[in-house]
PDB file of N, CA and C in Angstrom:
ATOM      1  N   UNK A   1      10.331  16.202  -7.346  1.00  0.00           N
ATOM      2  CA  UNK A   1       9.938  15.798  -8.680  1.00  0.00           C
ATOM      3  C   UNK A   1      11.191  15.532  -9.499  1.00  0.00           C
ATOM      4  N   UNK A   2      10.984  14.629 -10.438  1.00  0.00           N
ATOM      5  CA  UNK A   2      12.229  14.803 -11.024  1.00  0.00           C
ATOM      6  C   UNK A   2      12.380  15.455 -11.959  1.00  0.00           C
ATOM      7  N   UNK A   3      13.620  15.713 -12.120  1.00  0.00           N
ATOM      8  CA  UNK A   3      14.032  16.927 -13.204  1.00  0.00           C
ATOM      9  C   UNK A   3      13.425  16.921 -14.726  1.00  0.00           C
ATOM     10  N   UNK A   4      13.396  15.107 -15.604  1.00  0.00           N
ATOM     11  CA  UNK A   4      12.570  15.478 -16.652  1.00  0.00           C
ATOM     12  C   UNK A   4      11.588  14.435 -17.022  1.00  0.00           C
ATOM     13  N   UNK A   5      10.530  14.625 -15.543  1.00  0.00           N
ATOM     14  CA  UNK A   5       9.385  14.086 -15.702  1.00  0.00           C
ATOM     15  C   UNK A   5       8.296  15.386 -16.182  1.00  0.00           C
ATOM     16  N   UNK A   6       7.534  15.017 -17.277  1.00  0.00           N
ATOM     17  CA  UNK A   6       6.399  15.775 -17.973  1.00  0.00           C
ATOM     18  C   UNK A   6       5.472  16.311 -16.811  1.00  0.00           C
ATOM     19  N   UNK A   7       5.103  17.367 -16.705  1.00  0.00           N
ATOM     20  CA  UNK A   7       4.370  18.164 -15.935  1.00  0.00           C
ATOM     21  C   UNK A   7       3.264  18.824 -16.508  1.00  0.00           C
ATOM     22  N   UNK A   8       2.120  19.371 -16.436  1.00  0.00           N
ATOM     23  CA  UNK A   8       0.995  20.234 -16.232  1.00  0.00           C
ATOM     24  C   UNK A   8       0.700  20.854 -15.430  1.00  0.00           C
ATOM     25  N   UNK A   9       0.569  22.419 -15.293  1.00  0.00           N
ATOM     26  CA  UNK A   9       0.068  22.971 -14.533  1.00  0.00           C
ATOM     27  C   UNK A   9      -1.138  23.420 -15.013  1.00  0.00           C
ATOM     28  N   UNK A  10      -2.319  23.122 -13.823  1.00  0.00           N
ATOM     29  CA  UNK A  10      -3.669  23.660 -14.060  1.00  0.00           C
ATOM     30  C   UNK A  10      -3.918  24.774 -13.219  1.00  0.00           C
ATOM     31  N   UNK A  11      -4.085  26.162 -13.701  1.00  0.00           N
ATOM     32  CA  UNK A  11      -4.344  27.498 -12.878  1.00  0.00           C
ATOM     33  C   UNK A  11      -5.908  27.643 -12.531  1.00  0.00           C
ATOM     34  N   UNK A  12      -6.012  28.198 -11.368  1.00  0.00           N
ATOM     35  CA  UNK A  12      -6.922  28.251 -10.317  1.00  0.00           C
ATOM     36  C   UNK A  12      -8.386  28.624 -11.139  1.00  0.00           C
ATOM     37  N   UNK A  13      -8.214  29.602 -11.855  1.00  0.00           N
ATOM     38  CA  UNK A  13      -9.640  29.436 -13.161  1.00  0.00           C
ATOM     39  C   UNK A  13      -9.622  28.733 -14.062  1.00  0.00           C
ATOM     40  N   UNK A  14      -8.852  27.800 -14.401  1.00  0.00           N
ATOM     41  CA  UNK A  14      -8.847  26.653 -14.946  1.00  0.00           C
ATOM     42  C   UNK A  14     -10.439  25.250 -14.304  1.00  0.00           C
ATOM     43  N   UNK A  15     -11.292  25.255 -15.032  1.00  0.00           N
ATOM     44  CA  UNK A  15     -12.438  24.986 -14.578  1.00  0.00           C
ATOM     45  C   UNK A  15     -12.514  23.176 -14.631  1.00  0.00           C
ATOM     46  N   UNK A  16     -12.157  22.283 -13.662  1.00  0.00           N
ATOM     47  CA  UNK A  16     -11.767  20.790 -13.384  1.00  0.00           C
ATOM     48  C   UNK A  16     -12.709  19.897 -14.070  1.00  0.00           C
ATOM     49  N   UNK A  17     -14.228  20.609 -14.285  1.00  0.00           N
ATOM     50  CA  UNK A  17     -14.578  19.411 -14.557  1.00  0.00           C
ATOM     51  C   UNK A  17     -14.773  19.389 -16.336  1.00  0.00           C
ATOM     52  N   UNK A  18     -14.138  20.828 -16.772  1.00  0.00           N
ATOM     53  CA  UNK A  18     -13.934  20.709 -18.238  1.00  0.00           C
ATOM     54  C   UNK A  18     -12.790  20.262 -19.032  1.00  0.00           C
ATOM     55  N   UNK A  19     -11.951  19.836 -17.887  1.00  0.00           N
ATOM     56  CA  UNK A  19     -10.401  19.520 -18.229  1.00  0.00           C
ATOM     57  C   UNK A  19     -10.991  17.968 -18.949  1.00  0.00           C
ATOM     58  N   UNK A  20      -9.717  17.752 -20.288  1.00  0.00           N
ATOM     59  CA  UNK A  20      -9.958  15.997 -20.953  1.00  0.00           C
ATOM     60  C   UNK A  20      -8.628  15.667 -20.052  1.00  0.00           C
ATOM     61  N   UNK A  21      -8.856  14.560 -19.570  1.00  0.00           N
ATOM     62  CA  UNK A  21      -7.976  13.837 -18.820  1.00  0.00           C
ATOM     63  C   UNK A  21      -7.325  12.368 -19.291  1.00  0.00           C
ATOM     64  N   UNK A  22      -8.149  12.165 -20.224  1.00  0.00           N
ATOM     65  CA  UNK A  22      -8.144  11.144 -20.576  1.00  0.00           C
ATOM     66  C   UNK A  22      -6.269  10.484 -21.230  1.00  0.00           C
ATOM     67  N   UNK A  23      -5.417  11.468 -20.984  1.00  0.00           N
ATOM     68  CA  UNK A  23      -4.306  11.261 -21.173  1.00  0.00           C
ATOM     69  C   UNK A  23      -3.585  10.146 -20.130  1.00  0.00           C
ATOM     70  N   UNK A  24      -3.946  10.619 -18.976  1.00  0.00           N
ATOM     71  CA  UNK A  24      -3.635   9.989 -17.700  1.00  0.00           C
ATOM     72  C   UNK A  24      -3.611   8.800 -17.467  1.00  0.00           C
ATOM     73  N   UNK A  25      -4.597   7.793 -18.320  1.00  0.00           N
ATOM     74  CA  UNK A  25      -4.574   6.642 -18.363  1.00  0.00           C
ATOM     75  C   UNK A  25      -3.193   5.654 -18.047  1.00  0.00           C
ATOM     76  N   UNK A  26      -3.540   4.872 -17.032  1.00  0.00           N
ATOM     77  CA  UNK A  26      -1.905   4.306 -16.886  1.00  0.00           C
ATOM     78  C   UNK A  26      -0.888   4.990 -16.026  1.00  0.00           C
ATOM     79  N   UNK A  27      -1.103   6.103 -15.835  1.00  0.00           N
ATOM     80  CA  UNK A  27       0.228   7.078 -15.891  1.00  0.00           C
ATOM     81  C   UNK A  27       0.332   6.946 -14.150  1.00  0.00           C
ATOM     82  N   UNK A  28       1.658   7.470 -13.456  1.00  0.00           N
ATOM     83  CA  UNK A  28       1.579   7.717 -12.481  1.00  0.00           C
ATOM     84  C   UNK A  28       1.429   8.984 -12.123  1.00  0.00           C
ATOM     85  N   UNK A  29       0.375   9.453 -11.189  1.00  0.00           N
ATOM     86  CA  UNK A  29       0.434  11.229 -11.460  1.00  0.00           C
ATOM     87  C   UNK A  29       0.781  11.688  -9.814  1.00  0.00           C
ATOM     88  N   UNK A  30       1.352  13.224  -9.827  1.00  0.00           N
ATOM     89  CA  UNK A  30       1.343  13.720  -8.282  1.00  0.00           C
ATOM     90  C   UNK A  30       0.798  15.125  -8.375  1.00  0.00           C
ATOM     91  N   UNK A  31       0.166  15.172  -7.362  1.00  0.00           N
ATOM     92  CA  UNK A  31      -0.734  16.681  -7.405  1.00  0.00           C
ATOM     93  C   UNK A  31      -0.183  17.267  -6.224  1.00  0.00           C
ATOM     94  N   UNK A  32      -0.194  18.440  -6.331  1.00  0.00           N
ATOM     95  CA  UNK A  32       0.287  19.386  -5.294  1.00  0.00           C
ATOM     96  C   UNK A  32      -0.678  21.034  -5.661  1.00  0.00           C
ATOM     97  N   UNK A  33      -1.340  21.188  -4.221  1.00  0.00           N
ATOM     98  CA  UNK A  33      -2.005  22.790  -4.634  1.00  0.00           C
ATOM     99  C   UNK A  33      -1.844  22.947  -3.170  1.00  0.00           C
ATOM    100  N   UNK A  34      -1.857  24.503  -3.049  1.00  0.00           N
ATOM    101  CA  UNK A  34      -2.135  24.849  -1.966  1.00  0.00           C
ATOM    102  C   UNK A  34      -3.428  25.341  -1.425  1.00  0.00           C
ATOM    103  N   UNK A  35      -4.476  24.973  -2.042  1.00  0.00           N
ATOM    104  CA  UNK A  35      -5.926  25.190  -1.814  1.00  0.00           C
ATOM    105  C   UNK A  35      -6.147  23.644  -1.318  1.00  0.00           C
ATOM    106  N   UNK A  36      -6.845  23.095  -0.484  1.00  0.00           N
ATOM    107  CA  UNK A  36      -6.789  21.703  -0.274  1.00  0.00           C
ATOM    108  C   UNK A  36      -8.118  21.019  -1.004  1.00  0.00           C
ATOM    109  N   UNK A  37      -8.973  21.967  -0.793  1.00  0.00           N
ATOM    110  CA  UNK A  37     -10.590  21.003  -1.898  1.00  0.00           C
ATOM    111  C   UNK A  37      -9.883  20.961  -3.063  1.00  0.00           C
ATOM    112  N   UNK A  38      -9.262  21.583  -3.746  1.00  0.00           N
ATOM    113  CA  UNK A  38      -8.775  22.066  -5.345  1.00  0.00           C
ATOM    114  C   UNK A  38      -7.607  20.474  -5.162  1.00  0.00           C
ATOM    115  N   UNK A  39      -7.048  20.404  -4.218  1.00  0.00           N
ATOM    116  CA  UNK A  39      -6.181  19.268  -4.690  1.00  0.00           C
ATOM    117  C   UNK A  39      -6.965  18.063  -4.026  1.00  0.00           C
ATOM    118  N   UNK A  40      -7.847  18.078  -3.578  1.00  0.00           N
ATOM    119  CA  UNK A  40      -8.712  16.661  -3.287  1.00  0.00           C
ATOM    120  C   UNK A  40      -9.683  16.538  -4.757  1.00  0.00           C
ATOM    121  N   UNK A  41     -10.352  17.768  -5.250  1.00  0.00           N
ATOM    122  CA  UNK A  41     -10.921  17.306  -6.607  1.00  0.00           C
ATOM    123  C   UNK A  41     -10.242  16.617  -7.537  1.00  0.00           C
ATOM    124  N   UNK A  42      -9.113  17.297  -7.665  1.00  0.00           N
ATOM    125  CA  UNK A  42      -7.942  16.841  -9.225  1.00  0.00           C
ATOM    126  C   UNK A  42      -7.790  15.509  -8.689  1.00  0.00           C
ATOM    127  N   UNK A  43      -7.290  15.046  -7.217  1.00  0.00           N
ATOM    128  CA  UNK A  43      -7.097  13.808  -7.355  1.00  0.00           C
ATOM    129  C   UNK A  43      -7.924  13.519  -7.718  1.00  0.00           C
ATOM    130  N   UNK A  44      -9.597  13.544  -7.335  1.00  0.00           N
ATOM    131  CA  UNK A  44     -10.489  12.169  -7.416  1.00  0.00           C
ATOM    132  C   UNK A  44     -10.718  12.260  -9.008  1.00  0.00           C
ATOM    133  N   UNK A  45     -10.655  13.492  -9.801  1.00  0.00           N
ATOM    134  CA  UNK A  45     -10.368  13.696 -11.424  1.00  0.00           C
ATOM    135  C   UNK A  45      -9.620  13.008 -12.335  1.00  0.00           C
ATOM    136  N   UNK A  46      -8.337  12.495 -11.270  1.00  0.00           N
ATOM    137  CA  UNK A  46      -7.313  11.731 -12.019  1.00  0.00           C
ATOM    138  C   UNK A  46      -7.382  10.121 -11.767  1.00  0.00           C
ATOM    139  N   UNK A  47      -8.084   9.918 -10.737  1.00  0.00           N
ATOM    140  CA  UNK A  47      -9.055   8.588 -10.410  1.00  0.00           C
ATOM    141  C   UNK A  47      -9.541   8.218 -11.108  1.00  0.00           C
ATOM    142  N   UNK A  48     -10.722   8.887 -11.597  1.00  0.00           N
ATOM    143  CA  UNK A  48     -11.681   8.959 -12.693  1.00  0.00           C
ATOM    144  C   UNK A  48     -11.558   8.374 -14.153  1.00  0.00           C
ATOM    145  N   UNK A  49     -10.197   9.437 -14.572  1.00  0.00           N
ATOM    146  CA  UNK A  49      -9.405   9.460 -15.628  1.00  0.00           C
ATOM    147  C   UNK A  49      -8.814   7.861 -16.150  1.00  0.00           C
ATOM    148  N   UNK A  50      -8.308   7.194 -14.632  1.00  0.00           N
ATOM    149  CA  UNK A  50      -7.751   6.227 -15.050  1.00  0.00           C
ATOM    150  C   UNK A  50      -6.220   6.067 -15.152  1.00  0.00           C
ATOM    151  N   UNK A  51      -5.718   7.173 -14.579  1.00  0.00           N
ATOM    152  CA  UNK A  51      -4.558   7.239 -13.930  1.00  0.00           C
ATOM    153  C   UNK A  51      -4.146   5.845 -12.930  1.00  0.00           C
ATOM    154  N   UNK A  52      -2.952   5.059 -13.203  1.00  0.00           N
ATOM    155  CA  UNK A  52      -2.158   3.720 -12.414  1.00  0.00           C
ATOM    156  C   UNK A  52      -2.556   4.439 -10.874  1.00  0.00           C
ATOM    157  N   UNK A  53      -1.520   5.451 -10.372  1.00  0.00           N
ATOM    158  CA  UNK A  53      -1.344   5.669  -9.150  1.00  0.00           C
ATOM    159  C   UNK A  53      -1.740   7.214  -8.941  1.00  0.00           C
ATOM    160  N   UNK A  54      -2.093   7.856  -7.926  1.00  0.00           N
ATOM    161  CA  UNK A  54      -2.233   9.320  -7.884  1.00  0.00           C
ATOM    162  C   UNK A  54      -1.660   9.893  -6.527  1.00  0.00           C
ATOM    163  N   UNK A  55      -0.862  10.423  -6.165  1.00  0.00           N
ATOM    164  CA  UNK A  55      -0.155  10.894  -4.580  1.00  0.00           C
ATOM    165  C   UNK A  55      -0.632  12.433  -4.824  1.00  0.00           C
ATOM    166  N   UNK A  56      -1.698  13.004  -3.960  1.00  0.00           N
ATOM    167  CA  UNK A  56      -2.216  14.053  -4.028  1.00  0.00           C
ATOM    168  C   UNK A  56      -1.674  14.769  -2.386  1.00  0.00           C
ATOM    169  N   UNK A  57      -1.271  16.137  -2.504  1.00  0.00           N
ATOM    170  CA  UNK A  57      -1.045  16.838  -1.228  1.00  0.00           C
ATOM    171  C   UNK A  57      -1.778  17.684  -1.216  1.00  0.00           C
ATOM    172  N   UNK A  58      -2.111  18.271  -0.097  1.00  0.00           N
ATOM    173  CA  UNK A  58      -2.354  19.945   0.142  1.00  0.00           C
ATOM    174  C   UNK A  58      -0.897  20.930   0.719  1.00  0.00           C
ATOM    175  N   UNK A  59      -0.123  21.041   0.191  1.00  0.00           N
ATOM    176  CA  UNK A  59       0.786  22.006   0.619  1.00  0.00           C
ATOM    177  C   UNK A  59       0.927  23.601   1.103  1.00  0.00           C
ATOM    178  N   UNK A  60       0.987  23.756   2.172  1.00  0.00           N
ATOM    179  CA  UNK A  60       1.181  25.535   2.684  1.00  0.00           C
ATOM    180  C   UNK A  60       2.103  26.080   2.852  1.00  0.00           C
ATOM    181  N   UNK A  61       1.981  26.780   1.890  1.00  0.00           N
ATOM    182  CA  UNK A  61       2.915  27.827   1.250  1.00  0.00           C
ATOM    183  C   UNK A  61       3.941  28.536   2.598  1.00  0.00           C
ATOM    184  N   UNK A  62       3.379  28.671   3.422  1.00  0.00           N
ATOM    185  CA  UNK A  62       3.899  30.023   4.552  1.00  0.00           C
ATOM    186  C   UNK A  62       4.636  28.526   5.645  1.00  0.00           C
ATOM    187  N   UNK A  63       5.006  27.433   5.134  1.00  0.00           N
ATOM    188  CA  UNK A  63       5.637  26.380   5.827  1.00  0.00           C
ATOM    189  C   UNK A  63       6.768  26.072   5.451  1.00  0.00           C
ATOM    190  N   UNK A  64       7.720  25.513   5.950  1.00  0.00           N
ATOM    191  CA  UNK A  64       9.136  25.310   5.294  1.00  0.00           C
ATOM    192  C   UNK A  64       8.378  24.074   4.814  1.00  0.00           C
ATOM    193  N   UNK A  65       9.307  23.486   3.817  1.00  0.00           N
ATOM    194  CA  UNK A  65       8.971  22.223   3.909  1.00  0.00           C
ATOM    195  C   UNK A  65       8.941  20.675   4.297  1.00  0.00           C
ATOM    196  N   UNK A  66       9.949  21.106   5.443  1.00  0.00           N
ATOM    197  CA  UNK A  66      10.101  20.139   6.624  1.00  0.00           C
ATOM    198  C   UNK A  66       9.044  20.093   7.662  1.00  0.00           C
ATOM    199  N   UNK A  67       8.196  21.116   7.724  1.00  0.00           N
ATOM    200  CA  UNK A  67       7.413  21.642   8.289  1.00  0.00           C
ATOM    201  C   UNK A  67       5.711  21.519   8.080  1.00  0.00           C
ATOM    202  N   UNK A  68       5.189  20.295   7.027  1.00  0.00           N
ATOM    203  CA  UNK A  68       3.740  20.893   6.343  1.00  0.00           C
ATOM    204  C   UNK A  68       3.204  19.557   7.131  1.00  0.00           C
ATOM    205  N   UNK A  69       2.373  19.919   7.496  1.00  0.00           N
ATOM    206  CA  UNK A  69       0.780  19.392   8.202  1.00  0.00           C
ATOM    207  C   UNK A  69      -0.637  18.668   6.877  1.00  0.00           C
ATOM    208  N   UNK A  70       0.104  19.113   5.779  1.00  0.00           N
ATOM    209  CA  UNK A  70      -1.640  19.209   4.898  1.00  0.00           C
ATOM    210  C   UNK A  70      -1.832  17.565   4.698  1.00  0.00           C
ATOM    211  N   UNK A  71      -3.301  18.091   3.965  1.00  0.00           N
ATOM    212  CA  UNK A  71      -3.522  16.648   3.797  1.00  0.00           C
ATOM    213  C   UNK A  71      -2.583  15.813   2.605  1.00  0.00           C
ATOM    214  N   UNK A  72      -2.771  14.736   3.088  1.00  0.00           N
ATOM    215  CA  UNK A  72      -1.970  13.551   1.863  1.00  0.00           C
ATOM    216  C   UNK A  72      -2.724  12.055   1.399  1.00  0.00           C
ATOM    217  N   UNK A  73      -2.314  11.766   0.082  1.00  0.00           N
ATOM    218  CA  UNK A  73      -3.192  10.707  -0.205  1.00  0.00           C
ATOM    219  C   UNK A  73      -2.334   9.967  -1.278  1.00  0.00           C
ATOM    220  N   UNK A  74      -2.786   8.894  -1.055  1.00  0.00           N
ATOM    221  CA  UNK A  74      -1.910   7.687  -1.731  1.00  0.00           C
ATOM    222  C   UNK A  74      -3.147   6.897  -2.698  1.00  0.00           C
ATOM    223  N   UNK A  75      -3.158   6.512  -3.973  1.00  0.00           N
ATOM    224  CA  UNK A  75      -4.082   6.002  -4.175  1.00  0.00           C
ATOM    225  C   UNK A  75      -3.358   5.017  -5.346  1.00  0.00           C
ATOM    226  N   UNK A  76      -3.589   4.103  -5.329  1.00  0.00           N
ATOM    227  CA  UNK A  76      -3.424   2.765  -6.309  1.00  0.00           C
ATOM    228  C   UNK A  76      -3.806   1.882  -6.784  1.00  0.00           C
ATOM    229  N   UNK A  77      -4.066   1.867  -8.296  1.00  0.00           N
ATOM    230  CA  UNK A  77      -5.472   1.036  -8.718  1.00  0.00           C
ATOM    231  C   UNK A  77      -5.328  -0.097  -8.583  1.00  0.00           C
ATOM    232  N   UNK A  78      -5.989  -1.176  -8.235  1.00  0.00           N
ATOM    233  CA  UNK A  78      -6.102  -2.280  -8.068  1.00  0.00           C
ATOM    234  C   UNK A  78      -4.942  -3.121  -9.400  1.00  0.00           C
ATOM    235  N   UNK A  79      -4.182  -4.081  -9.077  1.00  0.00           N
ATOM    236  CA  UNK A  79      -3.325  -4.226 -10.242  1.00  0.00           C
ATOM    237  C   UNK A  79      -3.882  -5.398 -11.095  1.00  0.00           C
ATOM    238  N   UNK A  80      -4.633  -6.120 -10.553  1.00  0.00           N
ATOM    239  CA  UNK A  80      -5.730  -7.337 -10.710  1.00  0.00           C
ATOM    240  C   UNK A  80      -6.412  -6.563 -12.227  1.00  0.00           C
ATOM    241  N   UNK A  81      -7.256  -5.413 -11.772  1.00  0.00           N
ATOM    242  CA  UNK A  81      -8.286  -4.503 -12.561  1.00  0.00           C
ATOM    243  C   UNK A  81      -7.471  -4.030 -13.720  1.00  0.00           C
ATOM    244  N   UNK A  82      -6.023  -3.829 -13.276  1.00  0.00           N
ATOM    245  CA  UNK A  82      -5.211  -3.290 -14.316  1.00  0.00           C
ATOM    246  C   UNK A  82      -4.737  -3.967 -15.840  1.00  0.00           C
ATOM    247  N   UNK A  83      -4.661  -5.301 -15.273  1.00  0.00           N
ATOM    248  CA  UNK A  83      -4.240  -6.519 -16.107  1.00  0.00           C
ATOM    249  C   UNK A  83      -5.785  -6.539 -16.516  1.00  0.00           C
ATOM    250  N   UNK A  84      -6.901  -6.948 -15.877  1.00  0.00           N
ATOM    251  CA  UNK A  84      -8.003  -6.984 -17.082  1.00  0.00           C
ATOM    252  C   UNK A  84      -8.468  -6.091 -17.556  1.00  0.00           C
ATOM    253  N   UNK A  85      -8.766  -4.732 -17.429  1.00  0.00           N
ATOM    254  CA  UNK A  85      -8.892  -3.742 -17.997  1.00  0.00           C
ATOM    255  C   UNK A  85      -8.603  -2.660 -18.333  1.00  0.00           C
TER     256      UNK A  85
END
């Protein structure tokens, strides 16, 4: 990440589908949890939202990080859709 890109952290009782997202619009976002449904929701949350791009992981903790297996996702809104709406 870079050093002074704006961040949020959302904690695990932090309840997803009461979060306003609506900030995201445009934005490029990256998610990282080590629960993997918890970081497949937020992505499809930040989908939703209207977020440009979203790079969502599942990361495990007990892995170096040369080392992680989890899931990964790339997502990018259509740029066509972007320019008209």
């Amino acid at each position: 990440m870079e050093p002074h890109a704006p961040h949020i952290a959302i904690s695990p009782e932090d309840r997803l589908q009461s979060l306003d997202l609506r900030f995201l619009v445009g934005l490029d976002v990256r998610i990282s949890s080590d629960d993997e449904d918890r970081a497949r929701a937020m992505f499809e949350a930040c989908k939703r939202a209207g977020a440009s791009r979203v790079i969502g992981c599942h990361t495990q903790p007990d892995r170096h990080y040369t080392d992680q297996s989890g899931w990964i996702e790339i997502y990018e809104k259509d740029k066509d859709a972007r320019i008209l709406g």
